[in-house]
PDB file of N, CA and C in Angstrom:
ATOM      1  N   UNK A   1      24.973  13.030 -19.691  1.00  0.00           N
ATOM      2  CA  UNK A   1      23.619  12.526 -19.742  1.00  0.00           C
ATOM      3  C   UNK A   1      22.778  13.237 -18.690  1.00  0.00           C
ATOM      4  N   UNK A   2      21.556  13.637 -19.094  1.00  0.00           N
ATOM      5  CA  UNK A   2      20.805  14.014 -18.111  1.00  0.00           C
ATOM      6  C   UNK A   2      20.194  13.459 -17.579  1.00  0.00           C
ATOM      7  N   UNK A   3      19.540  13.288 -16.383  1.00  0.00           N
ATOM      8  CA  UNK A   3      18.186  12.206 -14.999  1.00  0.00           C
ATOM      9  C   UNK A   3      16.978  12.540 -15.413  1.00  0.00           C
ATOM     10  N   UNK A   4      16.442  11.202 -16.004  1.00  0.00           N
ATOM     11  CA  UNK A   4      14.998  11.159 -16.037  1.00  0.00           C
ATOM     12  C   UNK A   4      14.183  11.711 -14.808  1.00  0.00           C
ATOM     13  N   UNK A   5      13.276  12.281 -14.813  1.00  0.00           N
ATOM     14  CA  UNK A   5      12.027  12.102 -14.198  1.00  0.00           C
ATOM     15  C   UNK A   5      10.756  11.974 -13.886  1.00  0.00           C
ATOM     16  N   UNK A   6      10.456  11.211 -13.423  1.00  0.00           N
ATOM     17  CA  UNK A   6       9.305  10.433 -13.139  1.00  0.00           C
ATOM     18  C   UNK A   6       8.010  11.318 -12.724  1.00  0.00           C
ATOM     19  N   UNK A   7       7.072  11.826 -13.468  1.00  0.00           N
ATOM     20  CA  UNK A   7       6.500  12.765 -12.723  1.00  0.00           C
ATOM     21  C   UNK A   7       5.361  11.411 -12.306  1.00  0.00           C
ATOM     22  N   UNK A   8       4.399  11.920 -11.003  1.00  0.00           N
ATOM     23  CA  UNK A   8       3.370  11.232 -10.268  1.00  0.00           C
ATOM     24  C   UNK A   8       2.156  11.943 -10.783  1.00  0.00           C
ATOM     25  N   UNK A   9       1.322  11.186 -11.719  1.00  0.00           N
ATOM     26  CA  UNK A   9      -0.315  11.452 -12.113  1.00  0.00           C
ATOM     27  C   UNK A   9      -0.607  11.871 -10.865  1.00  0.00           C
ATOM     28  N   UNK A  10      -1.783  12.533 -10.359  1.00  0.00           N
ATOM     29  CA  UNK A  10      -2.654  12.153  -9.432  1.00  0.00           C
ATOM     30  C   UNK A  10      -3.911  11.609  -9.703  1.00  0.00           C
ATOM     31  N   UNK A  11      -4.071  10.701  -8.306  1.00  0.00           N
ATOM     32  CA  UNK A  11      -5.460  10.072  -8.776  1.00  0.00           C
ATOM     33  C   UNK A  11      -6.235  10.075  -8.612  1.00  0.00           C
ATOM     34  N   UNK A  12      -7.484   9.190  -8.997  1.00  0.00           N
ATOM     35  CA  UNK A  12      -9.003   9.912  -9.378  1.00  0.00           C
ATOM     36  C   UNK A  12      -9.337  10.509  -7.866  1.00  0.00           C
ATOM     37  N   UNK A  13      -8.885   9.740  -6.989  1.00  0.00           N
ATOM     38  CA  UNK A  13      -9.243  10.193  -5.288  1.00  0.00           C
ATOM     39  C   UNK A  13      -8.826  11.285  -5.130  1.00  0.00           C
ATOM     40  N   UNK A  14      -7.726  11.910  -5.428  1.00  0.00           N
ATOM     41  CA  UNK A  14      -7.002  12.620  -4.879  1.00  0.00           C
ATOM     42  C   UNK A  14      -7.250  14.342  -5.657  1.00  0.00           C
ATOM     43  N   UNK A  15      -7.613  13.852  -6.937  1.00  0.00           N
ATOM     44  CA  UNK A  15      -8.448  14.714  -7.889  1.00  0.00           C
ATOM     45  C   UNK A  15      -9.015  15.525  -7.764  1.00  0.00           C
ATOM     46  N   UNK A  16     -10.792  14.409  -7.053  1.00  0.00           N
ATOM     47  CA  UNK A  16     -11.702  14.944  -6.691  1.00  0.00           C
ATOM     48  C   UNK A  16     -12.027  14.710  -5.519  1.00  0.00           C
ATOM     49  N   UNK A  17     -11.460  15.055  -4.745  1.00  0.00           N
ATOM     50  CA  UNK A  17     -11.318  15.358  -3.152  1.00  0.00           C
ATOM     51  C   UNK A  17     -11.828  16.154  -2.866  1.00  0.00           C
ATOM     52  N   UNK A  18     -13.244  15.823  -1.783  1.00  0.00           N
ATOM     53  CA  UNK A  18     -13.982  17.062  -1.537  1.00  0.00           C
ATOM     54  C   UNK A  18     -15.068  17.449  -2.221  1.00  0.00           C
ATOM     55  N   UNK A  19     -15.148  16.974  -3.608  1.00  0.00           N
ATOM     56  CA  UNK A  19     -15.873  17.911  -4.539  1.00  0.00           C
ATOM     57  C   UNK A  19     -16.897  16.849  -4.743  1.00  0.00           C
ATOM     58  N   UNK A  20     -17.262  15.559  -4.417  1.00  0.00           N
ATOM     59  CA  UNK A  20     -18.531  15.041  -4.330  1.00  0.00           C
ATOM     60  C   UNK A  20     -19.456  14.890  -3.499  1.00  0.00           C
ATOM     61  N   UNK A  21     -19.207  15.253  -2.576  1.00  0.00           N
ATOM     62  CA  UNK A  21     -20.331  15.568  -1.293  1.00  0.00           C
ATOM     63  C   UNK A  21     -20.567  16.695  -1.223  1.00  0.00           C
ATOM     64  N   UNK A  22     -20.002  17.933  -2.171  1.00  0.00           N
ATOM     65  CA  UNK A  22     -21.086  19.069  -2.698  1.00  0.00           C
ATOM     66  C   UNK A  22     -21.487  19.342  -3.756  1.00  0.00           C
ATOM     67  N   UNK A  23     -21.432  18.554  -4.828  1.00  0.00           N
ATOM     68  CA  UNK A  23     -22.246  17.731  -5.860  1.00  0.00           C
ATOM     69  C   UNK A  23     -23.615  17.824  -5.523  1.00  0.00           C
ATOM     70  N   UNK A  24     -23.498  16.620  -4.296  1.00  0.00           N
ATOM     71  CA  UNK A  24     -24.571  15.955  -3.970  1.00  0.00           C
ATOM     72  C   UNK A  24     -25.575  16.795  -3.117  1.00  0.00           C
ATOM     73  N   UNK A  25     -25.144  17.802  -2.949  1.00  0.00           N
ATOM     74  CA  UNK A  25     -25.949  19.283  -1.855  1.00  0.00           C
ATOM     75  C   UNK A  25     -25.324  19.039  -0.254  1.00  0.00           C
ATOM     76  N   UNK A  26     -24.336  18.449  -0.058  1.00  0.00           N
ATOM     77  CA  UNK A  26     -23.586  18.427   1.423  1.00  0.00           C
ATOM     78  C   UNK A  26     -22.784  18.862   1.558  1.00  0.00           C
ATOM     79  N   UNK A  27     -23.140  20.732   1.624  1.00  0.00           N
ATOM     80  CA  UNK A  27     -21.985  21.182   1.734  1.00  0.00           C
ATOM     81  C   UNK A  27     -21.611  21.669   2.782  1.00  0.00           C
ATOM     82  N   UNK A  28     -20.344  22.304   3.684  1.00  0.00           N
ATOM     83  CA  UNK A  28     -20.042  22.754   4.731  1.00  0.00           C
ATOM     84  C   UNK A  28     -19.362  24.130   4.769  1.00  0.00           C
ATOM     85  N   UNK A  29     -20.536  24.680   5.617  1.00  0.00           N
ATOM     86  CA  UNK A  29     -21.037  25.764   5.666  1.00  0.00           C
ATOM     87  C   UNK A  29     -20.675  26.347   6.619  1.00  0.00           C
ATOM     88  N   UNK A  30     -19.668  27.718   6.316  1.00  0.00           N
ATOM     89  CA  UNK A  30     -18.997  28.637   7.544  1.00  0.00           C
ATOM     90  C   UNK A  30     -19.302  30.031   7.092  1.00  0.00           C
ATOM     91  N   UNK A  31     -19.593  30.802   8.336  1.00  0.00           N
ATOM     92  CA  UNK A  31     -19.986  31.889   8.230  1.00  0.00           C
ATOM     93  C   UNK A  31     -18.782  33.008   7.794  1.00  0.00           C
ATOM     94  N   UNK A  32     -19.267  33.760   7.155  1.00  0.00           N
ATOM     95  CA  UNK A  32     -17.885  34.985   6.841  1.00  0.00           C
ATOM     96  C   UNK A  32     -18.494  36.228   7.752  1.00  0.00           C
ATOM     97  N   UNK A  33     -16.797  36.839   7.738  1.00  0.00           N
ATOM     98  CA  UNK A  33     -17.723  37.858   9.261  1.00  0.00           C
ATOM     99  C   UNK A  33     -17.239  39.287   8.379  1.00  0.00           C
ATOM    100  N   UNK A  34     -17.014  38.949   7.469  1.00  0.00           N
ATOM    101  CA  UNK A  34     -16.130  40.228   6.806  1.00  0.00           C
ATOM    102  C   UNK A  34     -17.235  41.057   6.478  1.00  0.00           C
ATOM    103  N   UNK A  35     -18.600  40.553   5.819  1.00  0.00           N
ATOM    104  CA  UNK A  35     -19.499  41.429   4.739  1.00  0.00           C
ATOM    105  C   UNK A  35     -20.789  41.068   5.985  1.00  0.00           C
ATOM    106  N   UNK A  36     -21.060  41.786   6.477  1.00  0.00           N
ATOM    107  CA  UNK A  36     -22.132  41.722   7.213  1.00  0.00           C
ATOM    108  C   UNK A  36     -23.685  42.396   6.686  1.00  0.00           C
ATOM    109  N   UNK A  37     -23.342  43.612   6.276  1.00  0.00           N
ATOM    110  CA  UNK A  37     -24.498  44.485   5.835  1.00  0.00           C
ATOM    111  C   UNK A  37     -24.221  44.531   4.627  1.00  0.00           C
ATOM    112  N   UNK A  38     -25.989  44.515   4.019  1.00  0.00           N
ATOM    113  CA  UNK A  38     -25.939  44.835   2.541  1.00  0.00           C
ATOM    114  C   UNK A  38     -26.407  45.831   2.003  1.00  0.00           C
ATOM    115  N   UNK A  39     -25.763  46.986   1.222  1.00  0.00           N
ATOM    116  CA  UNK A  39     -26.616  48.080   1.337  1.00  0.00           C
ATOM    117  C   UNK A  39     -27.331  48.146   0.461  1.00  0.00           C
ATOM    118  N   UNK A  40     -27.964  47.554  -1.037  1.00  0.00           N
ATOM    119  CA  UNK A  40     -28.783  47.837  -1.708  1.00  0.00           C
ATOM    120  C   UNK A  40     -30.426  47.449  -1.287  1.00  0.00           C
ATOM    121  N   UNK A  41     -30.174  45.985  -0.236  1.00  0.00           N
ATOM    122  CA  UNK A  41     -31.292  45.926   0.584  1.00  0.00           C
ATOM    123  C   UNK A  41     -31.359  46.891   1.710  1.00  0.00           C
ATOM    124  N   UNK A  42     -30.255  47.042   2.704  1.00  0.00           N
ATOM    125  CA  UNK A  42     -30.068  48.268   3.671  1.00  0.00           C
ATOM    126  C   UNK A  42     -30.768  46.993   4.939  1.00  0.00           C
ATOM    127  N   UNK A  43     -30.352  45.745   4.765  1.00  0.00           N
ATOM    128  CA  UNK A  43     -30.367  44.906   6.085  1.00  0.00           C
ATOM    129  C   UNK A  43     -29.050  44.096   5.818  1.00  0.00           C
ATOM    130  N   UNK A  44     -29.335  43.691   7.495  1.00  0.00           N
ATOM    131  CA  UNK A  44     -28.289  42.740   8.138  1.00  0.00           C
ATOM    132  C   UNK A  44     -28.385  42.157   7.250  1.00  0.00           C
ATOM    133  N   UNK A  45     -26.907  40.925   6.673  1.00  0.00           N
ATOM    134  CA  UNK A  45     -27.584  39.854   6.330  1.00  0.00           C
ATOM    135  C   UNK A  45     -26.696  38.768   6.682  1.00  0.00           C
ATOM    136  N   UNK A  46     -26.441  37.500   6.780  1.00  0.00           N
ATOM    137  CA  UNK A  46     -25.848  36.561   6.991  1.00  0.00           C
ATOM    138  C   UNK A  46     -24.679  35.792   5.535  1.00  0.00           C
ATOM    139  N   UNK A  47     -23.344  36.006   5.439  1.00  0.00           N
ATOM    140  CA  UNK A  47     -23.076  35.252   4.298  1.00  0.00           C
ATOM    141  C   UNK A  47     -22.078  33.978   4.839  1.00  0.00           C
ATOM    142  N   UNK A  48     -22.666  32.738   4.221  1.00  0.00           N
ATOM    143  CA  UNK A  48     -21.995  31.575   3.897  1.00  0.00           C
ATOM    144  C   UNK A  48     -21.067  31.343   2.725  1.00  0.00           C
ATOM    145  N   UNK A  49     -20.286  30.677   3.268  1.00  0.00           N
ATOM    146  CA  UNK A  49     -18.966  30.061   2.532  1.00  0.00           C
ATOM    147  C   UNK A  49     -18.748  28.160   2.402  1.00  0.00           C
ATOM    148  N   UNK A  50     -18.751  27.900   1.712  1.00  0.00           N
ATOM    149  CA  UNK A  50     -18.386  26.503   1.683  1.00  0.00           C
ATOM    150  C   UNK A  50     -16.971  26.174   1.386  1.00  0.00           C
ATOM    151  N   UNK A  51     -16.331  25.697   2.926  1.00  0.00           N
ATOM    152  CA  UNK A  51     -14.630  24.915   3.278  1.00  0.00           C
ATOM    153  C   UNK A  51     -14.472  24.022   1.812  1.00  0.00           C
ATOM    154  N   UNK A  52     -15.313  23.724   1.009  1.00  0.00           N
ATOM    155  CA  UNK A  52     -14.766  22.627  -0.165  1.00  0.00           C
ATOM    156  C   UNK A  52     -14.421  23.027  -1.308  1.00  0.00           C
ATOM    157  N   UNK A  53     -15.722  23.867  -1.805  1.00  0.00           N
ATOM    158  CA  UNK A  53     -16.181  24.300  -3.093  1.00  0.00           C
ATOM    159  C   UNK A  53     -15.622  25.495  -3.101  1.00  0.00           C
ATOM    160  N   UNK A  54     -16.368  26.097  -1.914  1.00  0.00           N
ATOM    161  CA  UNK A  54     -16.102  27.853  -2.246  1.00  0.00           C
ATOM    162  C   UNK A  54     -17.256  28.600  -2.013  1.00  0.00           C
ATOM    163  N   UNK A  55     -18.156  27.968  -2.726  1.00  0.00           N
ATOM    164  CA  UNK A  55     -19.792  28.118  -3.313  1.00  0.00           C
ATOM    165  C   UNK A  55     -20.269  29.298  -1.983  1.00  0.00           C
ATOM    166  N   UNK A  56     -20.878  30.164  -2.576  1.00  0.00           N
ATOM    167  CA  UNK A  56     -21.509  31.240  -1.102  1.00  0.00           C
ATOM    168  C   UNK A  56     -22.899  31.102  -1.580  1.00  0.00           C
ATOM    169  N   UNK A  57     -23.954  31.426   0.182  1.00  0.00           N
ATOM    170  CA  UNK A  57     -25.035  32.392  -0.303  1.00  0.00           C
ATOM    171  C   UNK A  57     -25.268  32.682   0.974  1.00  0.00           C
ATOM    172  N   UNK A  58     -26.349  33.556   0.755  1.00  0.00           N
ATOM    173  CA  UNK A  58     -26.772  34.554   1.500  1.00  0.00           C
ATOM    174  C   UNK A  58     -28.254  34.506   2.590  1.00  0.00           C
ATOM    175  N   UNK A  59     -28.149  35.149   3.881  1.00  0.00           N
ATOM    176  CA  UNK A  59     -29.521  34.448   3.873  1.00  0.00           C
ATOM    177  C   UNK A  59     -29.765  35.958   5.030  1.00  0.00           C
ATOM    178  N   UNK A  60     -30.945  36.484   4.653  1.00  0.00           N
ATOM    179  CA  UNK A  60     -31.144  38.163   5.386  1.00  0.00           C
ATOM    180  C   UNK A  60     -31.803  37.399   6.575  1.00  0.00           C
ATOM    181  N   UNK A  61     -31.769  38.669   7.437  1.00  0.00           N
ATOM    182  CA  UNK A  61     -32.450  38.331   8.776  1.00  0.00           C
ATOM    183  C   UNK A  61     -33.547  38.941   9.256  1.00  0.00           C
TER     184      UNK A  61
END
C-alpha cells in the first residue's frame, strides 16, 4: 500500500501577501544602483524598484 498525502492549500493571506498595499499605490520603494545613466536621453537618471511587486520607474534629474 502506498501513504496518502495531504497536500496544504494556501490561504487567502498567505496568497496575497504583500500585493494589496500596492494595489492601493503604497508601494516600497528602493533604489537600484545597477542602471544609473540613460543613454537615449544622455542624463543621469534615478531607477526605482518595488520590495513587493517588482513594479519600477524612473525619475531623471
Amino acid at each position: 500500500m502506498s501513504n496518502v498525502i495531504q497536500f496544504k492549500r494556501p490561504s487567502l493571506k498567505e496568497k496575497h501577501k504583500g500585493k494589496t498595499l500596492c494595489k492601493s499605490g503604497f508601494h516600497k520603494w528602493e533604489i537600484v544602483k545597477e542602471k544609473q545613466f540613460d543613454v537615449k536621453q544622455g542624463k543621469l537618471i534615478t531607477l526605482y524598484q518595488c520590495n513587493r511587486c517588482g513594479e519600477r520607474k524612473t525619475k531623471a534629474l
